[in-house]
PDB file of N, CA and C in Angstrom:
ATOM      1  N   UNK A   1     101.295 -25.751 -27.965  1.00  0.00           N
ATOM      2  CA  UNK A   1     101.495 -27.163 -28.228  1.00  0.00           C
ATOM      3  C   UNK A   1     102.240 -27.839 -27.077  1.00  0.00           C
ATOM      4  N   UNK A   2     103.143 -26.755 -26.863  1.00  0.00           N
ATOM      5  CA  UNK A   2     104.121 -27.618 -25.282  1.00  0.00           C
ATOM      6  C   UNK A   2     103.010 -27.928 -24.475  1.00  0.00           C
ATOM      7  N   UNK A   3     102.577 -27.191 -23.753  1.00  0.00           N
ATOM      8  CA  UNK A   3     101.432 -27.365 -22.781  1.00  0.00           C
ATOM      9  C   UNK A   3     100.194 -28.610 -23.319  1.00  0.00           C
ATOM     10  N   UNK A   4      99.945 -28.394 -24.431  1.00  0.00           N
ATOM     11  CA  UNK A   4      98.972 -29.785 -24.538  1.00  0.00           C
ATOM     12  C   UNK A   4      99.859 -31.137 -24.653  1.00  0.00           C
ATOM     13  N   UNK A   5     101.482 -31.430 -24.724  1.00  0.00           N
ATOM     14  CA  UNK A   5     101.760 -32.521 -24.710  1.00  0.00           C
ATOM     15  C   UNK A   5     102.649 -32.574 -23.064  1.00  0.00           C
ATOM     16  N   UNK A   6     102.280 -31.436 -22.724  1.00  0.00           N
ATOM     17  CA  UNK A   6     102.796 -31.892 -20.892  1.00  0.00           C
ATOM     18  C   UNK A   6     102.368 -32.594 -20.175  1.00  0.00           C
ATOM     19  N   UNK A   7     100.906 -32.882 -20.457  1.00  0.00           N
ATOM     20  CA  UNK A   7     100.083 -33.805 -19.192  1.00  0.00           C
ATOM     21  C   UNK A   7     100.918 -35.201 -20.424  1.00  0.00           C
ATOM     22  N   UNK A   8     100.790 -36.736 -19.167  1.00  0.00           N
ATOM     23  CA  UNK A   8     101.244 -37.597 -19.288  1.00  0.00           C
ATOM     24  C   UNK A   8     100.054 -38.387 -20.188  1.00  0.00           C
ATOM     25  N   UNK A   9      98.773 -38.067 -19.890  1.00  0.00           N
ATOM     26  CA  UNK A   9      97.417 -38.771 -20.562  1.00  0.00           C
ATOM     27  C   UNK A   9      97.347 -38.019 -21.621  1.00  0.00           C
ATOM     28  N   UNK A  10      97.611 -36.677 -22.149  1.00  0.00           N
ATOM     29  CA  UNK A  10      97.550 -36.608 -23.100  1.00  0.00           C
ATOM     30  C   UNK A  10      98.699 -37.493 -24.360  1.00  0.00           C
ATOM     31  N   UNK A  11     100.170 -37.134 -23.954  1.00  0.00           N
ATOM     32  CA  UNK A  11     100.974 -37.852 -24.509  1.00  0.00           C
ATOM     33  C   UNK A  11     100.635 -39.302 -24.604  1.00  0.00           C
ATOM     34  N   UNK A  12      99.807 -40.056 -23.622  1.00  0.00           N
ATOM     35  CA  UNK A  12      99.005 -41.326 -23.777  1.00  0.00           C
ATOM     36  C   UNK A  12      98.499 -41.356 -25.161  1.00  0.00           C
ATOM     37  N   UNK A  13      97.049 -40.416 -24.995  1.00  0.00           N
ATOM     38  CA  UNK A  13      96.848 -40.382 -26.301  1.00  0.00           C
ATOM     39  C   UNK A  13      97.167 -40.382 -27.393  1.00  0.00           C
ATOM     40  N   UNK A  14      97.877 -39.776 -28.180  1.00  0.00           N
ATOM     41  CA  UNK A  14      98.685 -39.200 -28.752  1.00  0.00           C
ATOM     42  C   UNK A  14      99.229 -40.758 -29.323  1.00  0.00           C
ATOM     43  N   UNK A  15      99.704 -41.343 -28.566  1.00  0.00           N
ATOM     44  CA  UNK A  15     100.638 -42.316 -28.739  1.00  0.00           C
ATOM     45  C   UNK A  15      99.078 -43.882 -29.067  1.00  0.00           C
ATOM     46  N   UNK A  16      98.386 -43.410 -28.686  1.00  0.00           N
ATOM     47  CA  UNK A  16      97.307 -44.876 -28.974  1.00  0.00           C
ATOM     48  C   UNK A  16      96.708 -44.384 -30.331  1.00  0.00           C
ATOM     49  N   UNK A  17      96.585 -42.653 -30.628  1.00  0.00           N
ATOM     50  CA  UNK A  17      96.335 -42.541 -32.055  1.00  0.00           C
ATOM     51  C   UNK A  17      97.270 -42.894 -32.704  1.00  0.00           C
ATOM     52  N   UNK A  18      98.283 -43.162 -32.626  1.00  0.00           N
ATOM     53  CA  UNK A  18      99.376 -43.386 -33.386  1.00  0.00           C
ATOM     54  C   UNK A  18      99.398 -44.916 -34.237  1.00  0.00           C
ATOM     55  N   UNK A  19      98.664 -46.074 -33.016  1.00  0.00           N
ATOM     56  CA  UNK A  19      98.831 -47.084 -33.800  1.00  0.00           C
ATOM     57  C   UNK A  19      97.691 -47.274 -34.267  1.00  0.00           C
ATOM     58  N   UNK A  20      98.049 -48.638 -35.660  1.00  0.00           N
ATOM     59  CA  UNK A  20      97.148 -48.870 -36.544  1.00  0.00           C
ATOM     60  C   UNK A  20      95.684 -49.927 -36.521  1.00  0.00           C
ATOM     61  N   UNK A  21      94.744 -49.594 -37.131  1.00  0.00           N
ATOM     62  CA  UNK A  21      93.883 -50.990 -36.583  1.00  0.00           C
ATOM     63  C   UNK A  21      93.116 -51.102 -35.600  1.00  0.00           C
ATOM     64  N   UNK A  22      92.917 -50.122 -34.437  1.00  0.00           N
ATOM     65  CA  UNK A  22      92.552 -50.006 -33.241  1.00  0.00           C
ATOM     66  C   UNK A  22      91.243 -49.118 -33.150  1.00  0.00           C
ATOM     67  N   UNK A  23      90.661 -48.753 -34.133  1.00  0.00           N
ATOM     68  CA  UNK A  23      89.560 -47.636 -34.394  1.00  0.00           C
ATOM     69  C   UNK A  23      88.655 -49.138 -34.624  1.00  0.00           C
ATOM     70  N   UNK A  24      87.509 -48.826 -33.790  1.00  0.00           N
ATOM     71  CA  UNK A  24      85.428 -49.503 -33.734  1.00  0.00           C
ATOM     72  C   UNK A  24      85.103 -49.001 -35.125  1.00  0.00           C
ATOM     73  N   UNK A  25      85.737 -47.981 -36.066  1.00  0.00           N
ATOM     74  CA  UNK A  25      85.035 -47.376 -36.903  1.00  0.00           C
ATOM     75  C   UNK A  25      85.000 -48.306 -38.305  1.00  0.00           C
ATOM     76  N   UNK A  26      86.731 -48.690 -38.051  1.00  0.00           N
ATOM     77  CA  UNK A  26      86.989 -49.512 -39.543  1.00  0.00           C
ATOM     78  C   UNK A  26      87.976 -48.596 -40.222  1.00  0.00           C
ATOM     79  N   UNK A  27      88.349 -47.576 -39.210  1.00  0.00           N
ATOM     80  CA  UNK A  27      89.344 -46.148 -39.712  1.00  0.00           C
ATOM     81  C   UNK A  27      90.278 -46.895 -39.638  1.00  0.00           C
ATOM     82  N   UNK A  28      91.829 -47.500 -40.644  1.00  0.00           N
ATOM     83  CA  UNK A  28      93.217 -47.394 -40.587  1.00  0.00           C
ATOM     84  C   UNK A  28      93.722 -46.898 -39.182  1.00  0.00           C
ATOM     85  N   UNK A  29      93.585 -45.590 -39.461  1.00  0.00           N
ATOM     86  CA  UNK A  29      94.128 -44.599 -38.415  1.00  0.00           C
ATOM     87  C   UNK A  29      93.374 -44.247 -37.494  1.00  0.00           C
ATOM     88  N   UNK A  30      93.501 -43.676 -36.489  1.00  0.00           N
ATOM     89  CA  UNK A  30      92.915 -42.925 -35.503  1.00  0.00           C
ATOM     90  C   UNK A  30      91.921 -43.625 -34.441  1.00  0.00           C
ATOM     91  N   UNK A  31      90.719 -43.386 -33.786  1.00  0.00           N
ATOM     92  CA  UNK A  31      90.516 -43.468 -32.985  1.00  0.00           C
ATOM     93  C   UNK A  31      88.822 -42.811 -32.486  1.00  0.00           C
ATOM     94  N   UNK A  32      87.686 -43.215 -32.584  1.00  0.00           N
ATOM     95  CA  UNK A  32      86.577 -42.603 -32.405  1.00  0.00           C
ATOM     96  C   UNK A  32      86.863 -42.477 -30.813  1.00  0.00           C
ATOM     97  N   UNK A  33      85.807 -41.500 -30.490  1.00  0.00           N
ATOM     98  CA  UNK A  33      86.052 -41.068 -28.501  1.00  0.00           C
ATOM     99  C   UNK A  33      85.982 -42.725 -28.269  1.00  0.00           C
ATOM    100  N   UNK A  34      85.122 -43.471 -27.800  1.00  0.00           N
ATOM    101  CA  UNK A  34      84.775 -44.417 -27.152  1.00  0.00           C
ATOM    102  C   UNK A  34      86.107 -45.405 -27.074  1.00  0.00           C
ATOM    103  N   UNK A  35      86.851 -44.833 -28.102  1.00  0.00           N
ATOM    104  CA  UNK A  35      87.872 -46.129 -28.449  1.00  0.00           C
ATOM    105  C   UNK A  35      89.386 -45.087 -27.458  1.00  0.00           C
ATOM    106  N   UNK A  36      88.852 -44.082 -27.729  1.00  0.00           N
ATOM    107  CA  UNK A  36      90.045 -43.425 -26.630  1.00  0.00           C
ATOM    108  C   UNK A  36      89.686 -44.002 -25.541  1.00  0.00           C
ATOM    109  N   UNK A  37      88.646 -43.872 -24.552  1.00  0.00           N
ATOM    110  CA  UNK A  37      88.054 -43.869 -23.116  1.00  0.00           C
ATOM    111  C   UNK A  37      88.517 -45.109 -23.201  1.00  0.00           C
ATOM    112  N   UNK A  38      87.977 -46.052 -23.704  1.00  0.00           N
ATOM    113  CA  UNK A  38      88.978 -47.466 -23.915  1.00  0.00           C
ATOM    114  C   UNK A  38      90.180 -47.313 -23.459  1.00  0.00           C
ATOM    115  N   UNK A  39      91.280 -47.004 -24.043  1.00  0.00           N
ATOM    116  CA  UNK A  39      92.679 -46.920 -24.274  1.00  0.00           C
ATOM    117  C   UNK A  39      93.015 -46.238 -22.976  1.00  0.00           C
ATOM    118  N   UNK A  40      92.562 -44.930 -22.143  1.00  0.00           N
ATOM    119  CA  UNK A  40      93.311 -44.226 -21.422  1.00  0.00           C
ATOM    120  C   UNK A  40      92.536 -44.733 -19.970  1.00  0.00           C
ATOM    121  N   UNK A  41      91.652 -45.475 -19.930  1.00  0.00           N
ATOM    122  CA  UNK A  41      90.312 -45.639 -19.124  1.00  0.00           C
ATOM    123  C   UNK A  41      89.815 -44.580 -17.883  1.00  0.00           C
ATOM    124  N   UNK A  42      89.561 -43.427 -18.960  1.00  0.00           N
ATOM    125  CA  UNK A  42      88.834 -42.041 -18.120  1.00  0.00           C
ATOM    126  C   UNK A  42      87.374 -41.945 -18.652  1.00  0.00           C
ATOM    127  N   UNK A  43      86.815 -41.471 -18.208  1.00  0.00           N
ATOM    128  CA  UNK A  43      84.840 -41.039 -18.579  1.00  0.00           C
ATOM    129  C   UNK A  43      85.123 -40.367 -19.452  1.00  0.00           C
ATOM    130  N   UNK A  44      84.224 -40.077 -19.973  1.00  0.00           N
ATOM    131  CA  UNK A  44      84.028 -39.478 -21.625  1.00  0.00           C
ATOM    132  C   UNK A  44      83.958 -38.145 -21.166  1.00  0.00           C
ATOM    133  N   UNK A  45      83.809 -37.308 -20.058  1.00  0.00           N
ATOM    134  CA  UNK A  45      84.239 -36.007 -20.157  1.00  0.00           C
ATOM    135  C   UNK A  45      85.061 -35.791 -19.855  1.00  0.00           C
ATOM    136  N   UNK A  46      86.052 -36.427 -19.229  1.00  0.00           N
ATOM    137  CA  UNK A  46      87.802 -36.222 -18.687  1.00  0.00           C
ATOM    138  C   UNK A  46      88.315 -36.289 -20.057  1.00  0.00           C
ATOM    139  N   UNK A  47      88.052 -37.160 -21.095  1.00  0.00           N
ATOM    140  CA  UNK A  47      88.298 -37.406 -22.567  1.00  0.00           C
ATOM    141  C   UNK A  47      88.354 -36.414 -23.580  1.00  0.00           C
ATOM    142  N   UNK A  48      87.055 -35.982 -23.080  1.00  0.00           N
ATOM    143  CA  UNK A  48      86.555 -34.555 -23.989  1.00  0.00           C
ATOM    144  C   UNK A  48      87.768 -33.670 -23.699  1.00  0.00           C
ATOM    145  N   UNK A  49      87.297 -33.572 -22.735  1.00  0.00           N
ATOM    146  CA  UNK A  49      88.650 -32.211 -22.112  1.00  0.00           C
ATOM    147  C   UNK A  49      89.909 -32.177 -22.668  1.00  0.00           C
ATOM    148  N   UNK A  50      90.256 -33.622 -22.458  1.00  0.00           N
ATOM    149  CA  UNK A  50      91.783 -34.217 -23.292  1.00  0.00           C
ATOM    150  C   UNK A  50      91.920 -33.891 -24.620  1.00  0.00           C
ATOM    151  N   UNK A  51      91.044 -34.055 -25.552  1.00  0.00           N
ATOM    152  CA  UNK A  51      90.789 -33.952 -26.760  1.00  0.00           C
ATOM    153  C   UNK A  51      90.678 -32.516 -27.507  1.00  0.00           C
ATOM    154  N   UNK A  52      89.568 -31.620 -26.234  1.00  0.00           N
ATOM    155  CA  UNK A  52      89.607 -30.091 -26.743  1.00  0.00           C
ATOM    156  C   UNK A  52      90.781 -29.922 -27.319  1.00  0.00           C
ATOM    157  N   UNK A  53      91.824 -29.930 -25.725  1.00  0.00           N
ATOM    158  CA  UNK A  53      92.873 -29.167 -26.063  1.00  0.00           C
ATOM    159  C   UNK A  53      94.421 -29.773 -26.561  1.00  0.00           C
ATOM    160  N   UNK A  54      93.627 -30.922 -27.284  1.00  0.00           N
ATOM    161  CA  UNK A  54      94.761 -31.727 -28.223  1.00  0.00           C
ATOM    162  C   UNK A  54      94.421 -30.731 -29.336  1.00  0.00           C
ATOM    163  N   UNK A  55      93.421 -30.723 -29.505  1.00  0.00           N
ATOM    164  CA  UNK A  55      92.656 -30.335 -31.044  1.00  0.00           C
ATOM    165  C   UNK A  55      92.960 -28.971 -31.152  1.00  0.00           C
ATOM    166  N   UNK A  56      92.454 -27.820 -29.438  1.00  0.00           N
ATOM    167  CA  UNK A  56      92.997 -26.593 -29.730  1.00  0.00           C
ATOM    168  C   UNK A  56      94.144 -26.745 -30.511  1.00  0.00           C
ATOM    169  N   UNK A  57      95.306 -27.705 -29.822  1.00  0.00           N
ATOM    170  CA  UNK A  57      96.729 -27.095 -29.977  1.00  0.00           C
ATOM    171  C   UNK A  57      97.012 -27.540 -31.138  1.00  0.00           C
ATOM    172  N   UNK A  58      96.028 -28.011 -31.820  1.00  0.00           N
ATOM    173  CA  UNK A  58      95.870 -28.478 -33.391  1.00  0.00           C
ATOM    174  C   UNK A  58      97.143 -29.746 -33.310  1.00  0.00           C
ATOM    175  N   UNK A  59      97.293 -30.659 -32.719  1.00  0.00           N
ATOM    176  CA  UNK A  59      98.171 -31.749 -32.911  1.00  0.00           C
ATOM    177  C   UNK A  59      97.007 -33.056 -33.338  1.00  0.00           C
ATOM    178  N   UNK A  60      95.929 -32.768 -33.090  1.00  0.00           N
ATOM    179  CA  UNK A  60      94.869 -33.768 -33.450  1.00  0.00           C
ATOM    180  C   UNK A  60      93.735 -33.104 -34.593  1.00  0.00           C
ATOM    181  N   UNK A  61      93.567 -34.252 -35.339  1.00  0.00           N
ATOM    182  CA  UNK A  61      92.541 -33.789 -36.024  1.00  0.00           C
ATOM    183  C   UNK A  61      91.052 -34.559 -35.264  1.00  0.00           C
ATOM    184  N   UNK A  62      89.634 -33.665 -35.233  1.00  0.00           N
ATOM    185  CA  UNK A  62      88.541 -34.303 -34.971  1.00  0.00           C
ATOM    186  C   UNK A  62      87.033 -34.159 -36.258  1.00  0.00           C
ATOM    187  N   UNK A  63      86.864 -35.531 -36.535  1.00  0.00           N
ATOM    188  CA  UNK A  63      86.057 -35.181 -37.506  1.00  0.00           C
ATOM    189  C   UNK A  63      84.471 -35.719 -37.004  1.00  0.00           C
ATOM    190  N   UNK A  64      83.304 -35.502 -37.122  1.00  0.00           N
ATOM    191  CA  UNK A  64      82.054 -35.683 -36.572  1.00  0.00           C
ATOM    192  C   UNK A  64      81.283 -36.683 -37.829  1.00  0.00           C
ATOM    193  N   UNK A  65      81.256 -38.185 -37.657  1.00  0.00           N
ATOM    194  CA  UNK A  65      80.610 -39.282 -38.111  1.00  0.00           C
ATOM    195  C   UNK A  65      79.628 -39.590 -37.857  1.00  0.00           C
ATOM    196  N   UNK A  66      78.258 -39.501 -38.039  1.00  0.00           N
ATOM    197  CA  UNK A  66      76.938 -39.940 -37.468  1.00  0.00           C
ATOM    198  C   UNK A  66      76.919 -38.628 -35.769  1.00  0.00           C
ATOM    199  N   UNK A  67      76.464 -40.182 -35.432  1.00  0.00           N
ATOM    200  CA  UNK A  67      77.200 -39.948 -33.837  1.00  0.00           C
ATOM    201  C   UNK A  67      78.083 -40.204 -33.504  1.00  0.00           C
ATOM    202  N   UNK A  68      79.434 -40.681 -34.383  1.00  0.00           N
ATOM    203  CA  UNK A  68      80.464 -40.786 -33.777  1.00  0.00           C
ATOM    204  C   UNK A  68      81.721 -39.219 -34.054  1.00  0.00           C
ATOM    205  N   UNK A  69      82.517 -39.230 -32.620  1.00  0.00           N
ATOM    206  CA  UNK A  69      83.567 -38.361 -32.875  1.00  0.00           C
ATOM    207  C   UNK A  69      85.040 -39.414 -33.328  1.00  0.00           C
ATOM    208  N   UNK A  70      85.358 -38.654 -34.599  1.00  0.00           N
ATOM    209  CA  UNK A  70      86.307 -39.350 -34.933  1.00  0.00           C
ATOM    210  C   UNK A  70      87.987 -38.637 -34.580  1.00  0.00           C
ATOM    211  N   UNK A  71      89.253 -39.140 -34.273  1.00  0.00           N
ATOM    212  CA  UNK A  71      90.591 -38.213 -34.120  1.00  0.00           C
ATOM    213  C   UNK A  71      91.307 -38.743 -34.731  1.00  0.00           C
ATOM    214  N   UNK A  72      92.307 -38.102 -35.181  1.00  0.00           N
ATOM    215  CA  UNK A  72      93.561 -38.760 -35.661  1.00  0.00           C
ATOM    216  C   UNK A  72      94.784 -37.788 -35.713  1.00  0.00           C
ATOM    217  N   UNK A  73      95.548 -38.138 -35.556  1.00  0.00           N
ATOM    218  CA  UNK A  73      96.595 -37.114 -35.207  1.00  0.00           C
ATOM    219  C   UNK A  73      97.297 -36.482 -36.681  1.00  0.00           C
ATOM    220  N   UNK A  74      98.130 -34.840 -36.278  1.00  0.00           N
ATOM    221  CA  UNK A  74      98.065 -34.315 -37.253  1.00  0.00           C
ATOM    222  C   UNK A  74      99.260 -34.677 -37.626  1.00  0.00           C
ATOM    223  N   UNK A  75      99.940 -35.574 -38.044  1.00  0.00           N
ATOM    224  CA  UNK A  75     101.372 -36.093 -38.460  1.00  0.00           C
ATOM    225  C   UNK A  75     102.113 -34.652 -38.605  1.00  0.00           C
ATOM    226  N   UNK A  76     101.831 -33.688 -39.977  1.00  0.00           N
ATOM    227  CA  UNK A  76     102.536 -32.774 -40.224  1.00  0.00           C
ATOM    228  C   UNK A  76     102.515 -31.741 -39.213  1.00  0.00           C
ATOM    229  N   UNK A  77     101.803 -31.507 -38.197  1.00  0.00           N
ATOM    230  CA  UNK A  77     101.660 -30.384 -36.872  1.00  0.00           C
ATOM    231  C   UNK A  77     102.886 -30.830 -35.885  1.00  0.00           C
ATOM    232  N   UNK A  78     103.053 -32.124 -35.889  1.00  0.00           N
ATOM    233  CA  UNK A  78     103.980 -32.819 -34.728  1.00  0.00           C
ATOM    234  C   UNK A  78     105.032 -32.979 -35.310  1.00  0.00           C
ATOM    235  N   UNK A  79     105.558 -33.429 -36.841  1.00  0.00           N
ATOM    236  CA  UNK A  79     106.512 -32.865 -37.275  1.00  0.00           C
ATOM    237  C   UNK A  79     107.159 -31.889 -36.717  1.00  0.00           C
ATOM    238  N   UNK A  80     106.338 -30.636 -37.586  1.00  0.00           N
ATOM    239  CA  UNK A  80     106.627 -29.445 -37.341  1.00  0.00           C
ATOM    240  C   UNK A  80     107.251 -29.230 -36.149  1.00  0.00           C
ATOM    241  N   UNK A  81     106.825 -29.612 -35.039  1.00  0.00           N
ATOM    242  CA  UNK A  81     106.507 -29.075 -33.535  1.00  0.00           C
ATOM    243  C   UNK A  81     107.734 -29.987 -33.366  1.00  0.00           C
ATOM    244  N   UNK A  82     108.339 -31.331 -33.310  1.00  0.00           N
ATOM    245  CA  UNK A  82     109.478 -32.028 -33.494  1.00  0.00           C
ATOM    246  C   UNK A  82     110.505 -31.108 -34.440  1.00  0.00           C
ATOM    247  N   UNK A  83     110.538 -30.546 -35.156  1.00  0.00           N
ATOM    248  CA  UNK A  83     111.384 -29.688 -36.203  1.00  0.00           C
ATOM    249  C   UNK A  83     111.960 -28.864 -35.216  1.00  0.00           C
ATOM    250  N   UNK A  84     110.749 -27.921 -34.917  1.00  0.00           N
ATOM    251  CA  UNK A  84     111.522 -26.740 -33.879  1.00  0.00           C
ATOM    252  C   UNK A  84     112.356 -26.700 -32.294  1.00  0.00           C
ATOM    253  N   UNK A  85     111.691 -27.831 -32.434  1.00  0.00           N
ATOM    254  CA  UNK A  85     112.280 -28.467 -30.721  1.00  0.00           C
ATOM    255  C   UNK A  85     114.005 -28.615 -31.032  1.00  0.00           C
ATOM    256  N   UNK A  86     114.255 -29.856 -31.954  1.00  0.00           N
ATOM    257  CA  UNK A  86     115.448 -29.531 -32.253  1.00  0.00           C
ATOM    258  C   UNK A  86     116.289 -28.271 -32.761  1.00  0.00           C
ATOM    259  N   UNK A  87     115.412 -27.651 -33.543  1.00  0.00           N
ATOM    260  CA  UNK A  87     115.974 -26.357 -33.885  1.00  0.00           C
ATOM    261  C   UNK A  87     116.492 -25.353 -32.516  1.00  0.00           C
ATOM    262  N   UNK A  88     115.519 -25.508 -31.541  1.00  0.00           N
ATOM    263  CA  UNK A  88     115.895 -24.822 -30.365  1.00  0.00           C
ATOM    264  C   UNK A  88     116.287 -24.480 -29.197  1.00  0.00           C
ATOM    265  N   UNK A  89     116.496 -26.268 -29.180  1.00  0.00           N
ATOM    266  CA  UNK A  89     117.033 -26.537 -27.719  1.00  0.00           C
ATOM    267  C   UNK A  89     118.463 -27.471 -28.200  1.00  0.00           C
TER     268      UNK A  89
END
């Protein structure tokens, strides 16, 4: 999880899933790809990439709509991951 919130574009992300209202989909929350590439303004495979390994590190959720990819972040994963940070440093 450290490593997927080290790059600065990912923590970008992260932070544009966060606010509300901003999803093409009509989603509350989150964020279809197109609406990321929007937000961070990289090509849709610099995006992808971003996204894998948000999703590896499980801090994002990705769900598959039509043709759209949908994200939204995992509130309780980043908790968590906020929990132990203080716990350990």
């Amino acid at each position: 999880m450290l490593n997927a919130i080290a790059d600065p574009t990912r923590r970008h992300i992260l932070q544009a899933l966060k606010e509300r209202g901003g999803c093409s989909l009509g989603k509350d929350v989150g964020l279809c790809a197109s609406d990321v590439e929007a937000r961070v303004q990289l090509s849709q495979s610099t995006v992808s990439h971003h996204m894998a390994i948000l999703t590896k590190a499980g801090l994002v959720n990705a769900t598959k709509l039509g043709l759209w990819r949908w994200y939204r972040r995992d509130e309780s994963a980043i908790r968590e991951l906020v929990r132990a940070l203080r716990e350990h440093l």
